[in-house]
C-alpha atoms as a PDB file:
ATOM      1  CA  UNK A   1       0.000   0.000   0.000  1.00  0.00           C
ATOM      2  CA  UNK A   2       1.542   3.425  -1.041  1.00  0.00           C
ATOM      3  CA  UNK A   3       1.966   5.933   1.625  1.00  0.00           C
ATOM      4  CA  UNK A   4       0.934   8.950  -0.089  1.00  0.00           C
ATOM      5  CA  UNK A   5      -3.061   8.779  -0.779  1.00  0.00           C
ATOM      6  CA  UNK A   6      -2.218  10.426  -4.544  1.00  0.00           C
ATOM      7  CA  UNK A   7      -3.728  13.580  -3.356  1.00  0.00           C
ATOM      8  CA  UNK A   8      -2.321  16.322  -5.378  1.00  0.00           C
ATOM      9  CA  UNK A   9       0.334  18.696  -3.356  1.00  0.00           C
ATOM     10  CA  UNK A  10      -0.028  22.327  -3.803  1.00  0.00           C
ATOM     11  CA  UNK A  11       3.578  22.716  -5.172  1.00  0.00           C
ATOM     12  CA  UNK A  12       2.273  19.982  -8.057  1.00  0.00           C
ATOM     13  CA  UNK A  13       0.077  22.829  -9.220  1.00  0.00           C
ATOM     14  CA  UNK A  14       2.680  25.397  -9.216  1.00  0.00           C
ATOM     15  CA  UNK A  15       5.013  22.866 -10.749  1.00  0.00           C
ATOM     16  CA  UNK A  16       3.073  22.225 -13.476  1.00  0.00           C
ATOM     17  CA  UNK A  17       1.996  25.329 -14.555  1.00  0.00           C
ATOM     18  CA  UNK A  18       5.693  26.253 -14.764  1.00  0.00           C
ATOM     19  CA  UNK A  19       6.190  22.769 -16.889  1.00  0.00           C
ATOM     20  CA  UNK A  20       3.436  23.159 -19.575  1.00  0.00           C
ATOM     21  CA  UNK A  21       2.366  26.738 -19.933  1.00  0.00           C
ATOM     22  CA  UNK A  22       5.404  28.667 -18.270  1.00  0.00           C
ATOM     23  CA  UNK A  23       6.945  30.538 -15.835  1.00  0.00           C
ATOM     24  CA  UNK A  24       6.739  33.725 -17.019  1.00  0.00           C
ATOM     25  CA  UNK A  25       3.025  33.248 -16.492  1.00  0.00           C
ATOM     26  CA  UNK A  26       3.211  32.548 -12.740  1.00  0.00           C
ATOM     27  CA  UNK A  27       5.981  35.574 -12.398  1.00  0.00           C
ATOM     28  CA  UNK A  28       3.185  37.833 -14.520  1.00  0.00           C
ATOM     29  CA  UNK A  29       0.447  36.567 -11.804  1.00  0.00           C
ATOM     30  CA  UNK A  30       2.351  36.799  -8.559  1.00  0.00           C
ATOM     31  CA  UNK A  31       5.163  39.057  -9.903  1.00  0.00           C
ATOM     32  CA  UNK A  32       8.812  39.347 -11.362  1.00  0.00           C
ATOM     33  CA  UNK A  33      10.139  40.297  -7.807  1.00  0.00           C
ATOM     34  CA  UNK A  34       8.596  37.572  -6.294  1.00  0.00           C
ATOM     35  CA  UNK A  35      10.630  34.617  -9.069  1.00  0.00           C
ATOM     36  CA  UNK A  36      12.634  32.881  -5.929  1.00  0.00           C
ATOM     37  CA  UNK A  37       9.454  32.742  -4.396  1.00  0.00           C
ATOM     38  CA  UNK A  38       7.503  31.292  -7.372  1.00  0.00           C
ATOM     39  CA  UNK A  39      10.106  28.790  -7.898  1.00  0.00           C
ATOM     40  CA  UNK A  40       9.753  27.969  -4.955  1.00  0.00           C
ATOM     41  CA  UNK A  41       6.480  26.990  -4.496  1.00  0.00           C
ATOM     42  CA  UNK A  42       7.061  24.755  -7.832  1.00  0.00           C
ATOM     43  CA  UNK A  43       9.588  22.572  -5.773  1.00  0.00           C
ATOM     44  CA  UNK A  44       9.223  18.685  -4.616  1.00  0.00           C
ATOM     45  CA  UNK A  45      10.223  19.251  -1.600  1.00  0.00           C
ATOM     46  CA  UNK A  46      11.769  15.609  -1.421  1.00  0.00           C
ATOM     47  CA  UNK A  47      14.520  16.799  -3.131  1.00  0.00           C
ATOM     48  CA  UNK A  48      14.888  19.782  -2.137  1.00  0.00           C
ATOM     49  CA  UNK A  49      15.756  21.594   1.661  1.00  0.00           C
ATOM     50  CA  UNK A  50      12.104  22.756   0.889  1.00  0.00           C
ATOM     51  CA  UNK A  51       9.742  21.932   4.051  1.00  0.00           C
ATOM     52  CA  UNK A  52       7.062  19.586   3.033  1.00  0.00           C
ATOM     53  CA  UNK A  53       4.671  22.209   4.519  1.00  0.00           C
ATOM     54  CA  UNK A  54       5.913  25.401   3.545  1.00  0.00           C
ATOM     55  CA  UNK A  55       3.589  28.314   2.889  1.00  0.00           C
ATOM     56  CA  UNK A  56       2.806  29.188  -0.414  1.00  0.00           C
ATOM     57  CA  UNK A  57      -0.771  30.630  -1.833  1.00  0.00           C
ATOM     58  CA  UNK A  58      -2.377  27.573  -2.450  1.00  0.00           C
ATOM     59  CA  UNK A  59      -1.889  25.777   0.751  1.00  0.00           C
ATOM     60  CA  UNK A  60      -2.704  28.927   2.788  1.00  0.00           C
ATOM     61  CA  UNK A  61      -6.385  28.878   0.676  1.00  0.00           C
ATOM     62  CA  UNK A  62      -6.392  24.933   1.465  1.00  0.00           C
ATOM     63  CA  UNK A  63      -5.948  25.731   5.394  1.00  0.00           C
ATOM     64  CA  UNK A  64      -8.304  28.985   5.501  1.00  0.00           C
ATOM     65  CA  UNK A  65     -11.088  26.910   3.538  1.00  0.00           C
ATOM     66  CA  UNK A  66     -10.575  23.817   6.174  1.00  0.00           C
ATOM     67  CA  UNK A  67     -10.789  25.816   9.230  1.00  0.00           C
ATOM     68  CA  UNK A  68     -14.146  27.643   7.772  1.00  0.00           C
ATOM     69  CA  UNK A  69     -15.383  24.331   7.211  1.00  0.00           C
ATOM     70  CA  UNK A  70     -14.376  22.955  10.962  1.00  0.00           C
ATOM     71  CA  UNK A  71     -16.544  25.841  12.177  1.00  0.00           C
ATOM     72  CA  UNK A  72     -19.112  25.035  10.108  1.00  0.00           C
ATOM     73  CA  UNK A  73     -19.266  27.733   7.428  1.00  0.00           C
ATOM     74  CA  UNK A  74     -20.247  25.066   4.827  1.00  0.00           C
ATOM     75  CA  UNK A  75     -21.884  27.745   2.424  1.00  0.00           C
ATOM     76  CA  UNK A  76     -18.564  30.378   2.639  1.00  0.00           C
ATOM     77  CA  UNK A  77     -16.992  27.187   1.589  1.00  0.00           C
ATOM     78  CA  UNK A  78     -19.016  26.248  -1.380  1.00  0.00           C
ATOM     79  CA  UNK A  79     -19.391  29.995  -2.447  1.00  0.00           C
ATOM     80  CA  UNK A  80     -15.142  30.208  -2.166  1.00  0.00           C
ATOM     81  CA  UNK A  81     -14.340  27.453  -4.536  1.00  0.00           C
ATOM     82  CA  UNK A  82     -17.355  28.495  -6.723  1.00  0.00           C
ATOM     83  CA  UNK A  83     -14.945  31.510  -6.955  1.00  0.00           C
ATOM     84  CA  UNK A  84     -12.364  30.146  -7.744  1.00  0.00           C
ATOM     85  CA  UNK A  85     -14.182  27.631 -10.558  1.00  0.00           C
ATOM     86  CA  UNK A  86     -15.912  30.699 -12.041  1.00  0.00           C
ATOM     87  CA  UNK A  87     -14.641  31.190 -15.735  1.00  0.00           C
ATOM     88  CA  UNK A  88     -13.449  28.055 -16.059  1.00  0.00           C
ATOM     89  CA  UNK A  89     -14.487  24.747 -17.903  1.00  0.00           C
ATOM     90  CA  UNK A  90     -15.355  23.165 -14.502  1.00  0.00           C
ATOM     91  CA  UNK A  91     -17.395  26.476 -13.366  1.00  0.00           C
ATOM     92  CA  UNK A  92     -19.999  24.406 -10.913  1.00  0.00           C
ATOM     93  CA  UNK A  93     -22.788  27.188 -11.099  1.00  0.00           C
ATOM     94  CA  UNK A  94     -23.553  26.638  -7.383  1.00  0.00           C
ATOM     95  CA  UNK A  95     -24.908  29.885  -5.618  1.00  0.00           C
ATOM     96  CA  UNK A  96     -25.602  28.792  -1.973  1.00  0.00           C
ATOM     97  CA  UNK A  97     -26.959  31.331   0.504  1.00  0.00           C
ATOM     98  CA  UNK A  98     -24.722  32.763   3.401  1.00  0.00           C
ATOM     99  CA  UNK A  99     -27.641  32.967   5.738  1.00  0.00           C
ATOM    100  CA  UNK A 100     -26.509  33.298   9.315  1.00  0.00           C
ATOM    101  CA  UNK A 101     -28.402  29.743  11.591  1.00  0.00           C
ATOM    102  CA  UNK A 102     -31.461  30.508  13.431  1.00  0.00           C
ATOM    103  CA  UNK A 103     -31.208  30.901  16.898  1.00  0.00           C
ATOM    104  CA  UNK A 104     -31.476  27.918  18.399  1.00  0.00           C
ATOM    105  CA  UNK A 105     -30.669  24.744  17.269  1.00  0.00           C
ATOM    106  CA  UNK A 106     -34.727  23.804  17.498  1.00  0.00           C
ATOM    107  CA  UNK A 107     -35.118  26.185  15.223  1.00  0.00           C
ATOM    108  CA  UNK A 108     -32.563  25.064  12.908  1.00  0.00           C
ATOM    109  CA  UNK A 109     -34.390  21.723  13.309  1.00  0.00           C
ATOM    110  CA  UNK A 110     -37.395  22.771  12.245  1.00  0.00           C
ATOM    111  CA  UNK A 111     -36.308  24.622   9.309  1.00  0.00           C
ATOM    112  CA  UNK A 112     -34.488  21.370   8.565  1.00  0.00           C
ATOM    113  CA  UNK A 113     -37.952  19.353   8.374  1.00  0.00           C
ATOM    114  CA  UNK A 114     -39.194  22.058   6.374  1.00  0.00           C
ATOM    115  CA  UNK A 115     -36.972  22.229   3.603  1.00  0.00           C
ATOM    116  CA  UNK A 116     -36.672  18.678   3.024  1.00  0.00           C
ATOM    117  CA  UNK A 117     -40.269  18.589   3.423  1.00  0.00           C
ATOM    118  CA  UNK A 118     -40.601  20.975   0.319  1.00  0.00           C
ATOM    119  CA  UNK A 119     -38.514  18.459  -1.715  1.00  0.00           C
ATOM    120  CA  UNK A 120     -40.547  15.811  -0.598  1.00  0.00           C
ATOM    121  CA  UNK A 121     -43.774  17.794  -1.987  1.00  0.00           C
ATOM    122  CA  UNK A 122     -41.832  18.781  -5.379  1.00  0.00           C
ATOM    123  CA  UNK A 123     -40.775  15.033  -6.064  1.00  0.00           C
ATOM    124  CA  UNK A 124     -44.411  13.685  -5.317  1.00  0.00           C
ATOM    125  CA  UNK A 125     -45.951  16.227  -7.350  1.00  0.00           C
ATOM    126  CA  UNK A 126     -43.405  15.516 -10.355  1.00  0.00           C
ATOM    127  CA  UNK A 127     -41.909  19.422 -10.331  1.00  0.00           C
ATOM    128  CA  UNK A 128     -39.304  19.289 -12.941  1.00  0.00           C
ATOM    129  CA  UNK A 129     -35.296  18.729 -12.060  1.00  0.00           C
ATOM    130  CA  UNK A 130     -34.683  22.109 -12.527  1.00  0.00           C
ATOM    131  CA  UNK A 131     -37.086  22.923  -9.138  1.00  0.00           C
ATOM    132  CA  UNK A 132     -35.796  19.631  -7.196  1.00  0.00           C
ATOM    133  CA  UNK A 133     -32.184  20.453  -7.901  1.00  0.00           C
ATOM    134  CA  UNK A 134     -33.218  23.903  -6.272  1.00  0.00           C
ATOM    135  CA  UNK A 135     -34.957  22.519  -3.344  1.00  0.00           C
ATOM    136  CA  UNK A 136     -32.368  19.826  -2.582  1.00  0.00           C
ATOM    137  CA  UNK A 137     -30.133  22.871  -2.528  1.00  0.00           C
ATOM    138  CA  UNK A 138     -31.913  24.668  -0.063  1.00  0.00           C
ATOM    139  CA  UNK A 139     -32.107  21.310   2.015  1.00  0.00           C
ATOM    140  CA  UNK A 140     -28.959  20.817   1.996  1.00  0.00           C
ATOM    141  CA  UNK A 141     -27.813  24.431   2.656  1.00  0.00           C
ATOM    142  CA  UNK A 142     -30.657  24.076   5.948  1.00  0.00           C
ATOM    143  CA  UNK A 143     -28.888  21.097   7.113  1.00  0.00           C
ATOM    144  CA  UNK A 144     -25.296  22.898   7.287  1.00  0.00           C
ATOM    145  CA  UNK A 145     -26.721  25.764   9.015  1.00  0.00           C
ATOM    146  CA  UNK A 146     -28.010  23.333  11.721  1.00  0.00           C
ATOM    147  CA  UNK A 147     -24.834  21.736  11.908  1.00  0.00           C
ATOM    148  CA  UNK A 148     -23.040  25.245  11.682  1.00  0.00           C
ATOM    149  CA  UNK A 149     -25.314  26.367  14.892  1.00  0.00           C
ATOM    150  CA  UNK A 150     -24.256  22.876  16.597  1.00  0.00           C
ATOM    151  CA  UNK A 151     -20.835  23.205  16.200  1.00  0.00           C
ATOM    152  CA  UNK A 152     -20.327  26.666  17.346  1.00  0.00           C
ATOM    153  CA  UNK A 153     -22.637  25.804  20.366  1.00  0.00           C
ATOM    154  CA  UNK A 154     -20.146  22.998  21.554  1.00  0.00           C
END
């Protein structure tokens, strides 16, 4: 069994970009100043005195996403990468609400039953997938929120 899990490293990005398209593209985007940096981030840092979990851009994202998502800010999540995917090929469409949680978590609970209520009603009544997409949406968006208000009560 391998020990690395094939999850892409952030200086595999980096490393590639420089590879295939150039790294006078990643010196126009982060600047000419900044080329030690750049190259850098493009370094395995198995062979090189580069610490495996040195800072660059894309690894400080990866850790400000994560510790949004341990507090439960599942929709600042989604809406970040949606961002990020905008204008390109893999662009997601997803526009989640940023609604702060109800009060209390019975409330949240509630709103829960609800929502998924709703989809129940649209599926039964044969709505088209356009309108269930939407409604599993907002289910799913109610159900973070819950967990959201859970998590920071804890």
């Amino acid at each position: 069994m391998p020990k690395n899990d094939g999850e892409m490293q952030s200086w595999q990005v980096f490393h590639y970009v420089r590879k295939h398209i150039g790294r006078s593209v990643l010196y126009a985007i982060f600047g000419k100043r900044h080329a030690r940096t750049v190259d850098l981030w493009c370094q395995d840092p198995r062979f090189t005195d580069k610490e495996a979990r040195s800072y660059d851009p894309l690894q400080g994202l990866r850790d400000l996403l994560s510790i949004l998502d341990d507090h439960g800010h599942v929709p600042i999540v989604r809406s970040s990468l949606q961002y990020l995917a905008s204008g390109t090929s893999v662009d997601c469409d997803y526009h989640g609400d940023h609604a702060d949680p109800l009060p209390t978590i019975t409330e949240e609970i509630l709103a829960d039953y609800r929502a998924v209520a709703d989809l129940q009603r649209a599926i039964e009544a044969g709505q088209d997938a356009h309108t269930v997409n939407q409604l599993k949406a907002e289910a799913i968006n109610e159900i973070e929120r819950t967990v959201a208000l859970y998590l920071k009560d804890r």
